[in-house]
PDB file of N, CA and C in Angstrom:
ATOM      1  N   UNK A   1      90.653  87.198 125.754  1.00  0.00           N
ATOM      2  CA  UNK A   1      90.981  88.198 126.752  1.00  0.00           C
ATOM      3  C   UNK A   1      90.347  89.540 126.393  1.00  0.00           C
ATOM      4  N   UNK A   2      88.667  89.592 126.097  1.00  0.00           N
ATOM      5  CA  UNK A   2      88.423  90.971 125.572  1.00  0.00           C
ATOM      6  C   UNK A   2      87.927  90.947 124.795  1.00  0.00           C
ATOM      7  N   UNK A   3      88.403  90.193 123.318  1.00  0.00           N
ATOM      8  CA  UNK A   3      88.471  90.358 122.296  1.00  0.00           C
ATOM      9  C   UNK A   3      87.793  89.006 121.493  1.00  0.00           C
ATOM     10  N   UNK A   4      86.860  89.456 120.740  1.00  0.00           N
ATOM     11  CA  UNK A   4      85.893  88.577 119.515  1.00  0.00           C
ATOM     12  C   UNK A   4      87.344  87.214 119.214  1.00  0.00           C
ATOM     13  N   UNK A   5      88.279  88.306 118.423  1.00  0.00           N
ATOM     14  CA  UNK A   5      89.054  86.743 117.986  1.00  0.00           C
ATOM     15  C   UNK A   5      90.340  87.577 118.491  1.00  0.00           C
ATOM     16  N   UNK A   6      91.240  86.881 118.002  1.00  0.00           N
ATOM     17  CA  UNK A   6      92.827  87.638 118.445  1.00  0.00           C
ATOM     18  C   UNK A   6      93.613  86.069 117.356  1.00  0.00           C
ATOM     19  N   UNK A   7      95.076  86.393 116.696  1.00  0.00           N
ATOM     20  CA  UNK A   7      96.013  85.553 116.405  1.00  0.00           C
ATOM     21  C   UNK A   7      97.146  86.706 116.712  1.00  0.00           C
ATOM     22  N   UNK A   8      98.204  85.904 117.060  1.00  0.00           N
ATOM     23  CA  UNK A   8      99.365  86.016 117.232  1.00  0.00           C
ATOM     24  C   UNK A   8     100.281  85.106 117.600  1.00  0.00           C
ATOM     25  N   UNK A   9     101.317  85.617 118.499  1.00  0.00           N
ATOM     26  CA  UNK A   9     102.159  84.694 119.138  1.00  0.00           C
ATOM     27  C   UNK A   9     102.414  85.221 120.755  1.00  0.00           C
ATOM     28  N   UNK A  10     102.629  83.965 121.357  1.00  0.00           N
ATOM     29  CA  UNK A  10     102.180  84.712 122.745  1.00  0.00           C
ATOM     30  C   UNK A  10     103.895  85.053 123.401  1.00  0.00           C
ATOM     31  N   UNK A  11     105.032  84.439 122.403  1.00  0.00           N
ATOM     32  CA  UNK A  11     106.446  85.205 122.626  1.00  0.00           C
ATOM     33  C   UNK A  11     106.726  86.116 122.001  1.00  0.00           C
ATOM     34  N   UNK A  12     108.055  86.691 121.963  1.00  0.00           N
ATOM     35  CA  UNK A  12     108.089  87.513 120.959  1.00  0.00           C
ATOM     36  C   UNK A  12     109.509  87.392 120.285  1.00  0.00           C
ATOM     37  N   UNK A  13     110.372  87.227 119.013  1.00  0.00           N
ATOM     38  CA  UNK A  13     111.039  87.549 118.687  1.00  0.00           C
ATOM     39  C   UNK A  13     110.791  85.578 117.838  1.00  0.00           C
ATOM     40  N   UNK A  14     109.683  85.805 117.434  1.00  0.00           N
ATOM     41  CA  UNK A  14     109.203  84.375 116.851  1.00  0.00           C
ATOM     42  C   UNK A  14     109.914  84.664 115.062  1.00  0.00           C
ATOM     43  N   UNK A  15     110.260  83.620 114.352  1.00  0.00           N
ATOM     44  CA  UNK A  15     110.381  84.000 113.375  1.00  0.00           C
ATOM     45  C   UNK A  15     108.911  84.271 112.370  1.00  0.00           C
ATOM     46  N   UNK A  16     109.697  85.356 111.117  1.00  0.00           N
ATOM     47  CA  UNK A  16     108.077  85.813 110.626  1.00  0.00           C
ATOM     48  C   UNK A  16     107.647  85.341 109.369  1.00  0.00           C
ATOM     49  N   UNK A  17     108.216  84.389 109.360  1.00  0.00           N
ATOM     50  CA  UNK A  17     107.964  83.554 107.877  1.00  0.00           C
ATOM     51  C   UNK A  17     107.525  82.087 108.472  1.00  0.00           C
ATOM     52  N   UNK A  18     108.306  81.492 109.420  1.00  0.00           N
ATOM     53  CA  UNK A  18     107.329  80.131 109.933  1.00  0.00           C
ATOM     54  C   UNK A  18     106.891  80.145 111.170  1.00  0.00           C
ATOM     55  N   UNK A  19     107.027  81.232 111.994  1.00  0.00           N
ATOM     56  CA  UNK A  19     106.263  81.402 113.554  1.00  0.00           C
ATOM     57  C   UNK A  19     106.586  80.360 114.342  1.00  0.00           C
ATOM     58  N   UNK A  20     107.936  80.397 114.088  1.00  0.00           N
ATOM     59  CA  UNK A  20     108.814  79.282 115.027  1.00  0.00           C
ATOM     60  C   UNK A  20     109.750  80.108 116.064  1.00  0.00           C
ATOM     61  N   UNK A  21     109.683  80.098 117.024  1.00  0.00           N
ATOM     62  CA  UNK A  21     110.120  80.570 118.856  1.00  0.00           C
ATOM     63  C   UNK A  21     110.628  79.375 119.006  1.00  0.00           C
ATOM     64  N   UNK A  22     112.011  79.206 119.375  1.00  0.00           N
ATOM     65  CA  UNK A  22     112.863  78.134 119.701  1.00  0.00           C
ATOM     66  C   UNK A  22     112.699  76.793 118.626  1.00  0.00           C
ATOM     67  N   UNK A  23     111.656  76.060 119.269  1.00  0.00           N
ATOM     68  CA  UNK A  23     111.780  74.577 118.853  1.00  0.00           C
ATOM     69  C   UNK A  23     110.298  74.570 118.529  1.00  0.00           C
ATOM     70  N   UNK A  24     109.323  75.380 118.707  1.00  0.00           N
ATOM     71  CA  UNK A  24     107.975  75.082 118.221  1.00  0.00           C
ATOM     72  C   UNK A  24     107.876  75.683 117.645  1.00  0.00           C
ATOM     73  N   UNK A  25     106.527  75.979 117.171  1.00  0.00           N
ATOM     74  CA  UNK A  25     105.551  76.638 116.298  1.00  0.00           C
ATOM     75  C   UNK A  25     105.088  77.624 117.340  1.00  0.00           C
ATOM     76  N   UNK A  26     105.208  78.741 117.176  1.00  0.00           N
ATOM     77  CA  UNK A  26     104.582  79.883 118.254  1.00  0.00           C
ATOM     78  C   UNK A  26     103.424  80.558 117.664  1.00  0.00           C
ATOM     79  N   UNK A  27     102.289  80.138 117.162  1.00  0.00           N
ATOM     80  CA  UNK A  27     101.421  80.971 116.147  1.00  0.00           C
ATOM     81  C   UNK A  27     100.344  80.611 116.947  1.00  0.00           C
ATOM     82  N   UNK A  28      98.980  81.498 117.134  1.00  0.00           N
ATOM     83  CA  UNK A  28      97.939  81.322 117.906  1.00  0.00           C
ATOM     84  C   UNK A  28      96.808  81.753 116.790  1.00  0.00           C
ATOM     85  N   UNK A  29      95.286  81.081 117.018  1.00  0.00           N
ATOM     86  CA  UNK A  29      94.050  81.888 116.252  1.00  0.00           C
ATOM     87  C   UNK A  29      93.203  81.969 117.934  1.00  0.00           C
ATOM     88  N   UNK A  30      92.879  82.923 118.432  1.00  0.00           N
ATOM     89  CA  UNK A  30      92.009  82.721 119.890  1.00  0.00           C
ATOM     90  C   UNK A  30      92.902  81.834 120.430  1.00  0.00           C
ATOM     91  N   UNK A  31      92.193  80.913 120.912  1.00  0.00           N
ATOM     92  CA  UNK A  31      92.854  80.093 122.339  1.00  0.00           C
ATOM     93  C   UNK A  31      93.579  78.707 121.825  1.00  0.00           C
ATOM     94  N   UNK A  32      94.062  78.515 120.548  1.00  0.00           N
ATOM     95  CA  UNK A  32      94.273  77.191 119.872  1.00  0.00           C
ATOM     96  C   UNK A  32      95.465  77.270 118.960  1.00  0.00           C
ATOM     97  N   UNK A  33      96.314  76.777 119.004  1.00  0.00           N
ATOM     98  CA  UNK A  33      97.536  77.200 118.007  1.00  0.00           C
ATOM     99  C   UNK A  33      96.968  77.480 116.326  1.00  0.00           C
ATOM    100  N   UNK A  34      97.367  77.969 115.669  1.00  0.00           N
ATOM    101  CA  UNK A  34      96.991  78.520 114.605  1.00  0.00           C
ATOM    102  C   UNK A  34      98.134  77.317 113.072  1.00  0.00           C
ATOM    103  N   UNK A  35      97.170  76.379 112.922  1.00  0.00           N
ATOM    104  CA  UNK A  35      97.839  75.944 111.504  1.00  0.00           C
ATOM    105  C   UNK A  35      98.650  77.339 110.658  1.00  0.00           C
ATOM    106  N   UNK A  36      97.854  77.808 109.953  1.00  0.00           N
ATOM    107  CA  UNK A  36      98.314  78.832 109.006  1.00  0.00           C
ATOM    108  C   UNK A  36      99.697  79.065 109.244  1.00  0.00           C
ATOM    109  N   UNK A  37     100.781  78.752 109.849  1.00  0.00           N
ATOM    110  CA  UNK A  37     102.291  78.757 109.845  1.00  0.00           C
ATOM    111  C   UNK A  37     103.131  78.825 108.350  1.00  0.00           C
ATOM    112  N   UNK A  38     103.835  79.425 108.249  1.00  0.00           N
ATOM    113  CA  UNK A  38     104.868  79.095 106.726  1.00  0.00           C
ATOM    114  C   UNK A  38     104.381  80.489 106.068  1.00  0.00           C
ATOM    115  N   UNK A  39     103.707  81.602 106.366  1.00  0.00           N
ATOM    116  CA  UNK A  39     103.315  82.621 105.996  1.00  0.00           C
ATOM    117  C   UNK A  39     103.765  84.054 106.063  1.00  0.00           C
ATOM    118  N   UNK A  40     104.295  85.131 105.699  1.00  0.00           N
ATOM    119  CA  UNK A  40     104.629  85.913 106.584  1.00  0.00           C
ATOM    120  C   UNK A  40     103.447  86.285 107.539  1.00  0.00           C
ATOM    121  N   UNK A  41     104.299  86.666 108.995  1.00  0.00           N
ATOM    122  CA  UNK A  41     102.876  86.535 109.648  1.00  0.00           C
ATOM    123  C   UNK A  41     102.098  88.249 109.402  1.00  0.00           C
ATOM    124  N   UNK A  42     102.750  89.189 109.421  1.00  0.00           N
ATOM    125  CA  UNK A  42     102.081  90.185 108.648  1.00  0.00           C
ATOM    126  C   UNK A  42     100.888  90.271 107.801  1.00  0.00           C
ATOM    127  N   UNK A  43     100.701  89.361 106.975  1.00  0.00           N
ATOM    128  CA  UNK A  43      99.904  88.618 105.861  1.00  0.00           C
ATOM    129  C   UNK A  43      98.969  88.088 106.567  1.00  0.00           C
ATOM    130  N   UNK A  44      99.362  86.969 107.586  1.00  0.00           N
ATOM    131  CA  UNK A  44      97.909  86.181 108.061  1.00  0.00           C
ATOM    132  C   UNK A  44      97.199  87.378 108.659  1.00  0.00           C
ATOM    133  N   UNK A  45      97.783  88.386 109.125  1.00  0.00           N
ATOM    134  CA  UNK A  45      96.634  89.410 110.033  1.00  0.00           C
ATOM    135  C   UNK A  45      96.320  90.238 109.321  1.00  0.00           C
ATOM    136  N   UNK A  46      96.884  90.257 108.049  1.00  0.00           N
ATOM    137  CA  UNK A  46      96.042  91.667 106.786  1.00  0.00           C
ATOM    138  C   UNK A  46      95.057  90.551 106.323  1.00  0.00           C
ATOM    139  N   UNK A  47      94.860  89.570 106.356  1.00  0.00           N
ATOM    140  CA  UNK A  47      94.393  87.873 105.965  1.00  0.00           C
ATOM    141  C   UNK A  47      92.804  88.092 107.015  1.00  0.00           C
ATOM    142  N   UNK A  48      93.153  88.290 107.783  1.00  0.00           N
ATOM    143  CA  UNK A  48      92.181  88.260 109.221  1.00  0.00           C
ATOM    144  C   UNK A  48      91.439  88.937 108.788  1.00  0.00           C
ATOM    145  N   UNK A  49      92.046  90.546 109.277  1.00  0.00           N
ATOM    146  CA  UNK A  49      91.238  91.681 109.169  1.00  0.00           C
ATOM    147  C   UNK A  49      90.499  91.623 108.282  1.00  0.00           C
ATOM    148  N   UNK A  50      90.861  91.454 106.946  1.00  0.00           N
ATOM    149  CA  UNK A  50      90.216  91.566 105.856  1.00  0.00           C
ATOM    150  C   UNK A  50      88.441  90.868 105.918  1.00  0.00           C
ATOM    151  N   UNK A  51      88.544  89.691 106.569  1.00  0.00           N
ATOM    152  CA  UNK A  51      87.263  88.853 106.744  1.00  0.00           C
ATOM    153  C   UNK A  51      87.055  89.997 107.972  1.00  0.00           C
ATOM    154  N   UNK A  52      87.290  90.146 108.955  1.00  0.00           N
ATOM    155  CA  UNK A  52      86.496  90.601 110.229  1.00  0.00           C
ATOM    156  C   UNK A  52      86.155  91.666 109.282  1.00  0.00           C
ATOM    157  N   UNK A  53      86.375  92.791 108.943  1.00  0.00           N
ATOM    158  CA  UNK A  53      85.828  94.142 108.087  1.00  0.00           C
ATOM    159  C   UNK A  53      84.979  93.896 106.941  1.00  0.00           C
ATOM    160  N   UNK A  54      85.206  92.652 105.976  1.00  0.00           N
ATOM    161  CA  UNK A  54      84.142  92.652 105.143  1.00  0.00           C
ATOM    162  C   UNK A  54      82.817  91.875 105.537  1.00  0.00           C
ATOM    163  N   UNK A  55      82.637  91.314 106.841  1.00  0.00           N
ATOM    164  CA  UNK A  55      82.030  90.530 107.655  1.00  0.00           C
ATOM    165  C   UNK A  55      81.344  91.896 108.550  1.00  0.00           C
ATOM    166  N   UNK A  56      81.788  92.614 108.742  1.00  0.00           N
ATOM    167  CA  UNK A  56      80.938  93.590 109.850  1.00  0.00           C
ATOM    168  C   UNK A  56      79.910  94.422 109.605  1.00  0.00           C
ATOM    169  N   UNK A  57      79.421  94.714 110.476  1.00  0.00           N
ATOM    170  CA  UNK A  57      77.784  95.113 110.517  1.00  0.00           C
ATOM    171  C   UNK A  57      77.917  96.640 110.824  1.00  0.00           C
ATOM    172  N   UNK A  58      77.616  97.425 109.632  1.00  0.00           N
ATOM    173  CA  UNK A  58      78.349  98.558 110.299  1.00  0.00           C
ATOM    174  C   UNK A  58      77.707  99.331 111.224  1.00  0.00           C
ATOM    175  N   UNK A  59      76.439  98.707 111.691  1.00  0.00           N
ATOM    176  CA  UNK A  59      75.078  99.585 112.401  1.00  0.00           C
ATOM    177  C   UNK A  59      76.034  99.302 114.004  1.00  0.00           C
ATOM    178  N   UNK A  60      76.888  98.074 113.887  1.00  0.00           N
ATOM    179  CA  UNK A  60      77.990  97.895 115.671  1.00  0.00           C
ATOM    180  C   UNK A  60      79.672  98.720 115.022  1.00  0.00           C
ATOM    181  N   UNK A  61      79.767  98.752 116.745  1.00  0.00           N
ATOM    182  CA  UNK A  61      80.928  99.563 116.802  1.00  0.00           C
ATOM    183  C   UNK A  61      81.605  98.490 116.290  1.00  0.00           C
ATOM    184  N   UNK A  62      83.079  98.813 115.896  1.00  0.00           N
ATOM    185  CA  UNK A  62      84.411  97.653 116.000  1.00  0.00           C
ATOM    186  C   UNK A  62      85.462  98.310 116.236  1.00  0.00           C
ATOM    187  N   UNK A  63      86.299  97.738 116.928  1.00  0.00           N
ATOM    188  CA  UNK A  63      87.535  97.866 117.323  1.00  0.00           C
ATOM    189  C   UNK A  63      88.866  97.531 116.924  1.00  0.00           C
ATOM    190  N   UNK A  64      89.825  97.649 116.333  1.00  0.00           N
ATOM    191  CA  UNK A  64      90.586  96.564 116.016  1.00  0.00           C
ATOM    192  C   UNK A  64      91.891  97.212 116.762  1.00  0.00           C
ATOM    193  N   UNK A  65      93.003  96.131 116.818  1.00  0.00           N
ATOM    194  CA  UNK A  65      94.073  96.449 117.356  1.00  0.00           C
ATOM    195  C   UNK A  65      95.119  95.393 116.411  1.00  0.00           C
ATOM    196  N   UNK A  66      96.139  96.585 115.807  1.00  0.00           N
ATOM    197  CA  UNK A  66      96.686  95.169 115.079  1.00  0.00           C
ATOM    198  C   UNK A  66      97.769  96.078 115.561  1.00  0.00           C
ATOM    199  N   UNK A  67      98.957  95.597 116.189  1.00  0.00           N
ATOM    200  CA  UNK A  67     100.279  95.730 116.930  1.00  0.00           C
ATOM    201  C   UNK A  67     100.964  94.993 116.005  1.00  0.00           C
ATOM    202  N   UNK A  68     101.573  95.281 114.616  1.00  0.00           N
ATOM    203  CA  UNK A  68     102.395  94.773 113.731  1.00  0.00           C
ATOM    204  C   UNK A  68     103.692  94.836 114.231  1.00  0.00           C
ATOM    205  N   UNK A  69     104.491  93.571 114.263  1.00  0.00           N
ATOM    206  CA  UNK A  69     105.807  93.043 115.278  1.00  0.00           C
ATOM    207  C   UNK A  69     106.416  93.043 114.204  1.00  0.00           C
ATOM    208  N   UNK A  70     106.692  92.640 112.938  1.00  0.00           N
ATOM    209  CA  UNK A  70     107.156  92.540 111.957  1.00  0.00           C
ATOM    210  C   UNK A  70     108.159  93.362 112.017  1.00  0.00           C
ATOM    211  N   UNK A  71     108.710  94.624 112.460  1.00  0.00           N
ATOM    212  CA  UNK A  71     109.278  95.797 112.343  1.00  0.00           C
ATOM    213  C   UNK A  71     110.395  95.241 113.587  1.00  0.00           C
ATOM    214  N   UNK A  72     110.486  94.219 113.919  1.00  0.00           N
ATOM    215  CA  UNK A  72     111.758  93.900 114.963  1.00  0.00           C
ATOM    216  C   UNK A  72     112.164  92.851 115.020  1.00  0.00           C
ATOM    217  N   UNK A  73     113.269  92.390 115.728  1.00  0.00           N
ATOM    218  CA  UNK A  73     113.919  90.974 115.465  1.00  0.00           C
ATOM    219  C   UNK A  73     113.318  89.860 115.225  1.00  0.00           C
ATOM    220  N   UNK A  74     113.199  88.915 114.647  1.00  0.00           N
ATOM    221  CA  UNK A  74     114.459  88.901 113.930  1.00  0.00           C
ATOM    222  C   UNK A  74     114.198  89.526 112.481  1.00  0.00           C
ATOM    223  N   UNK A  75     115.192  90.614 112.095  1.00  0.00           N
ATOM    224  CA  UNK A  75     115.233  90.987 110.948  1.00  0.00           C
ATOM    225  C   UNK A  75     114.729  89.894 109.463  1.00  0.00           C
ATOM    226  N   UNK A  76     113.898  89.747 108.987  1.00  0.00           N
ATOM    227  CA  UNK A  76     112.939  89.167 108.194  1.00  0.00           C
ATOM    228  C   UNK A  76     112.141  90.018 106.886  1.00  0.00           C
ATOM    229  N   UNK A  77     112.032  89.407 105.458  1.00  0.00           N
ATOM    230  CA  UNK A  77     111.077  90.853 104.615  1.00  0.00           C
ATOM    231  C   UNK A  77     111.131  89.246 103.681  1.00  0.00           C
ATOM    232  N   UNK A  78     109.605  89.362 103.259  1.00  0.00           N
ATOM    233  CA  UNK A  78     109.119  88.858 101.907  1.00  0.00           C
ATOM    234  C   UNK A  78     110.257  88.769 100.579  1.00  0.00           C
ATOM    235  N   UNK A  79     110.362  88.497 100.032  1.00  0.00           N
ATOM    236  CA  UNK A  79     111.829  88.772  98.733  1.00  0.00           C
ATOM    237  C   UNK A  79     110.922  89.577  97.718  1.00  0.00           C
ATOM    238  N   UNK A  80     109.764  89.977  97.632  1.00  0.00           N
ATOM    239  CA  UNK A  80     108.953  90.890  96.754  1.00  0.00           C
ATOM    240  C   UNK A  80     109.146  92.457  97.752  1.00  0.00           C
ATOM    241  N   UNK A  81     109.090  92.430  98.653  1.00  0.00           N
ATOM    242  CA  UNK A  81     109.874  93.431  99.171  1.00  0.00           C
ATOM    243  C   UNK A  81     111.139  93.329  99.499  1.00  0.00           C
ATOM    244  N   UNK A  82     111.931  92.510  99.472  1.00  0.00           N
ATOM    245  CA  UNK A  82     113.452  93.076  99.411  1.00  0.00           C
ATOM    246  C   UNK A  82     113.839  93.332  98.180  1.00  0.00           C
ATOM    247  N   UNK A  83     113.342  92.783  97.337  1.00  0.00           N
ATOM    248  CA  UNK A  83     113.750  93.124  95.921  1.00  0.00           C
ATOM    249  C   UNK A  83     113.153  94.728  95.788  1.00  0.00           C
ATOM    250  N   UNK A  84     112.539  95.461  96.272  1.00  0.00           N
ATOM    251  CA  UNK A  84     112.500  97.150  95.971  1.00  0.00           C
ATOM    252  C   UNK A  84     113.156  97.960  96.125  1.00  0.00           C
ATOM    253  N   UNK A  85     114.474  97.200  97.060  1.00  0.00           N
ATOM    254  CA  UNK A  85     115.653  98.172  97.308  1.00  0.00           C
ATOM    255  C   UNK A  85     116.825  97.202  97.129  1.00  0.00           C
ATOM    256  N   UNK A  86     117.853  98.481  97.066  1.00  0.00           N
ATOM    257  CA  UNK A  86     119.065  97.661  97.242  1.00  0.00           C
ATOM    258  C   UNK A  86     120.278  97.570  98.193  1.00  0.00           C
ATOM    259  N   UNK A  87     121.045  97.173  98.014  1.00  0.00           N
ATOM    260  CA  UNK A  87     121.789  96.595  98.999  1.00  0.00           C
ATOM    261  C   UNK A  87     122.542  97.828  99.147  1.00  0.00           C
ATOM    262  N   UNK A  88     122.686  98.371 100.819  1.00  0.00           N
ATOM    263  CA  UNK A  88     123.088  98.969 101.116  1.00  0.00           C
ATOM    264  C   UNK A  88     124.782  98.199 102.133  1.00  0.00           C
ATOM    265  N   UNK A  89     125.900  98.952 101.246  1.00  0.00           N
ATOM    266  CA  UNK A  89     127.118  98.383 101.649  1.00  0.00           C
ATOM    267  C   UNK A  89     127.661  98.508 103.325  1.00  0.00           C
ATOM    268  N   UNK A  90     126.849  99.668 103.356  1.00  0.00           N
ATOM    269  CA  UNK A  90     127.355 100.047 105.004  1.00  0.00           C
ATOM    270  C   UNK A  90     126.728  99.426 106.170  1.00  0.00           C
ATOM    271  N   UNK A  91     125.523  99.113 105.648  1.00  0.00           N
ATOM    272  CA  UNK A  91     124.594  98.728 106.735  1.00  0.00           C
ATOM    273  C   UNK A  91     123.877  97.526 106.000  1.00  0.00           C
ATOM    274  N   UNK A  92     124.004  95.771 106.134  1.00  0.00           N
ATOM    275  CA  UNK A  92     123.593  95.126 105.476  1.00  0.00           C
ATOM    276  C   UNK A  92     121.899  94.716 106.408  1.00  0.00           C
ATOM    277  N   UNK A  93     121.689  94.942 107.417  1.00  0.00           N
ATOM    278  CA  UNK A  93     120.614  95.059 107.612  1.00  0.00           C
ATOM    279  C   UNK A  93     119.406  96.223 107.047  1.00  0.00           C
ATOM    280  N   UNK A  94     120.064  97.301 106.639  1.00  0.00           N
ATOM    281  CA  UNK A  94     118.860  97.996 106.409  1.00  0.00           C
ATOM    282  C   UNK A  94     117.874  98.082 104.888  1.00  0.00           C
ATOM    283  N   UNK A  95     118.663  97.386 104.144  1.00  0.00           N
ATOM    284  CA  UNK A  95     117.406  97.130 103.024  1.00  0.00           C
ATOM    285  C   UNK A  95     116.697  95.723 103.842  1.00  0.00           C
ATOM    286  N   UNK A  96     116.903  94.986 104.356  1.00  0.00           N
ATOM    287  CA  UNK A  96     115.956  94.114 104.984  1.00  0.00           C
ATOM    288  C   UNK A  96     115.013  94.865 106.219  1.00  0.00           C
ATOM    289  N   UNK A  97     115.334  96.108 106.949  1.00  0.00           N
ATOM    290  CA  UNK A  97     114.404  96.980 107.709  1.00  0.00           C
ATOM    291  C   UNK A  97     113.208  97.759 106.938  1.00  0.00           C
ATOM    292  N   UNK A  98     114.056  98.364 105.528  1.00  0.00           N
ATOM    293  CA  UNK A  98     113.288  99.090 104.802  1.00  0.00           C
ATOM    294  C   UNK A  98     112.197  98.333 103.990  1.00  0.00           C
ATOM    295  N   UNK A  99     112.437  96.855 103.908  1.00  0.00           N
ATOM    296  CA  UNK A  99     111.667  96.130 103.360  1.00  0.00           C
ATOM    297  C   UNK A  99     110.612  96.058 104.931  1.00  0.00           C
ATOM    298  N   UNK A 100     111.279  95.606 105.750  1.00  0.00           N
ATOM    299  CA  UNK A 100     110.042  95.267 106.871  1.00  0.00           C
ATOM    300  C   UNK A 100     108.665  96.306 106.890  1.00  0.00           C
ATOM    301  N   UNK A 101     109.540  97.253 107.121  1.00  0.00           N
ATOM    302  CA  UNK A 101     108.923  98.597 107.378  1.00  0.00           C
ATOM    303  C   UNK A 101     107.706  98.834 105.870  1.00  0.00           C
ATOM    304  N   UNK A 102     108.027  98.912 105.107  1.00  0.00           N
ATOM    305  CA  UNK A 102     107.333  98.987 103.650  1.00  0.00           C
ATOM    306  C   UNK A 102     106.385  97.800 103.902  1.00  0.00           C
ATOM    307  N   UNK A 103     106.319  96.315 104.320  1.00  0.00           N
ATOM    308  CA  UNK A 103     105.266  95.318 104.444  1.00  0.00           C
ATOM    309  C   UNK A 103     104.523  95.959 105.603  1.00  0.00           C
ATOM    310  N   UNK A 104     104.842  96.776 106.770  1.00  0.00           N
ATOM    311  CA  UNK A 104     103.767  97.298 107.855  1.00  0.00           C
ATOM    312  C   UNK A 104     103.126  98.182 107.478  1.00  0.00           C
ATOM    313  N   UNK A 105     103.919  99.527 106.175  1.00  0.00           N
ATOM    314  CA  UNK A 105     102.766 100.248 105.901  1.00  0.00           C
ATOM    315  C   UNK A 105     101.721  99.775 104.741  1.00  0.00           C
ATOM    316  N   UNK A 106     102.615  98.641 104.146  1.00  0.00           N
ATOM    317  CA  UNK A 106     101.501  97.993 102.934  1.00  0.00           C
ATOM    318  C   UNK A 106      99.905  97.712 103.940  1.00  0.00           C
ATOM    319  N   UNK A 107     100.429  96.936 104.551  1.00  0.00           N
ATOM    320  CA  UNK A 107      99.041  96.144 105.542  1.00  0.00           C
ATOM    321  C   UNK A 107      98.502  97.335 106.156  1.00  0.00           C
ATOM    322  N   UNK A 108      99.187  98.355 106.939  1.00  0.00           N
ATOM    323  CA  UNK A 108      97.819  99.174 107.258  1.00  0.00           C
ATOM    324  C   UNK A 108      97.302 100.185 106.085  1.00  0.00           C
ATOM    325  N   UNK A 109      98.013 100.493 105.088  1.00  0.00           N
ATOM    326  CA  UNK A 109      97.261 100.794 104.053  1.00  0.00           C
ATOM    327  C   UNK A 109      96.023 100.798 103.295  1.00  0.00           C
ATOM    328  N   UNK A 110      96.079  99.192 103.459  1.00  0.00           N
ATOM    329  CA  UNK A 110      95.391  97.701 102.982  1.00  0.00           C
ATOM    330  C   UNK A 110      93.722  98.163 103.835  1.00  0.00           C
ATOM    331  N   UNK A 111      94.610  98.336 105.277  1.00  0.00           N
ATOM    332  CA  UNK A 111      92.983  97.875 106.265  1.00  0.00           C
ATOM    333  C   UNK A 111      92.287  99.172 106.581  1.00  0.00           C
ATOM    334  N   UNK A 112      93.079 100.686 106.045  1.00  0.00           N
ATOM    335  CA  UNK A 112      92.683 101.469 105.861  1.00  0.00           C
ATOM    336  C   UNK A 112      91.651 101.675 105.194  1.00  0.00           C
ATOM    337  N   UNK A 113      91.964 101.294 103.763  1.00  0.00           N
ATOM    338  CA  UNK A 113      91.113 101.624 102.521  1.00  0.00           C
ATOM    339  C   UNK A 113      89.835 100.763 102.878  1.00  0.00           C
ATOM    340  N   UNK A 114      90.300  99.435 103.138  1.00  0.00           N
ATOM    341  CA  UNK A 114      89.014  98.723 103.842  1.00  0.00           C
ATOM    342  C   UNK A 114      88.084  99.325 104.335  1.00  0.00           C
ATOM    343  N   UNK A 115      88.295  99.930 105.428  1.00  0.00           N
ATOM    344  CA  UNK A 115      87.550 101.131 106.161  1.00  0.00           C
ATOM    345  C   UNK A 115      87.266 102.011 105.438  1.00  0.00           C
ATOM    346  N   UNK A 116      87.595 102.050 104.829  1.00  0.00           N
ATOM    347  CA  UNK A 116      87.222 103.562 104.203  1.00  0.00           C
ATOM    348  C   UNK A 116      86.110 102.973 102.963  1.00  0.00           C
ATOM    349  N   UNK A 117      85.999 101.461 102.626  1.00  0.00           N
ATOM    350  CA  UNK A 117      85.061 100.970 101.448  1.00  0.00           C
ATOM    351  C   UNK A 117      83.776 100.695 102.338  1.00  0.00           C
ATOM    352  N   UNK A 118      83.624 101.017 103.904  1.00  0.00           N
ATOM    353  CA  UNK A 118      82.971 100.567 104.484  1.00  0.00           C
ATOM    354  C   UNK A 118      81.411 101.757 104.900  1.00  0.00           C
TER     355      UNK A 118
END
């Protein structure tokens, strides 16, 4: 739709560790469901980028659009990021937000510096 490649999921509120939406597998690479499942999906697209940017020609434009979902239901975080905080008594969701949130700025961090080695 536009775009060289694209992965995602074409619902939303898929889980982000096996990219399962109800009863399937909701994970896409372009127009074909995407094996790579069981991953956080955060990861497969810092995973992506990484090849599209060290793959590019820098004499062409590029574009990227990475809309990191990770940051909303269902509440989900790596255990290498939940383990950086701790358990907050009042609110048992928010060391699992603060973890989310900490894996979205890891990855654009990540595809920053990329750019910036470019």
């Amino acid at each position: 739709r536009g775009f060289d490649t694209s992965s995602g999921f074409m619902w939303g509120n898929a889980d982000h560790m096996n990219q399962v939406k109800d009863c399937a597998v909701d994970s896409w690479k372009n127009t074909a469901p995407d094996p790579r499942n069981g991953s956080y999906d955060s990861y497969v697209y810092r995973d992506d980028l990484t090849k599209i940017i060290n793959s590019h020609n820098v004499a062409e434009p590029l574009f990227l659009y990475l809309p990191l979902h990770n940051v909303h239901v269902p509440l989900q975080a790596p255990p290498e990021w939940l383990n950086k905080y701790d358990i907050n008594s009042t609110c048992a969701d928010r060391r699992t937000y603060q973890a989310m949130v900490s894996v979205a700025d890891n990855v654009t961090g990540h595809v920053v510096e990329l750019l910036k080695k470019k």
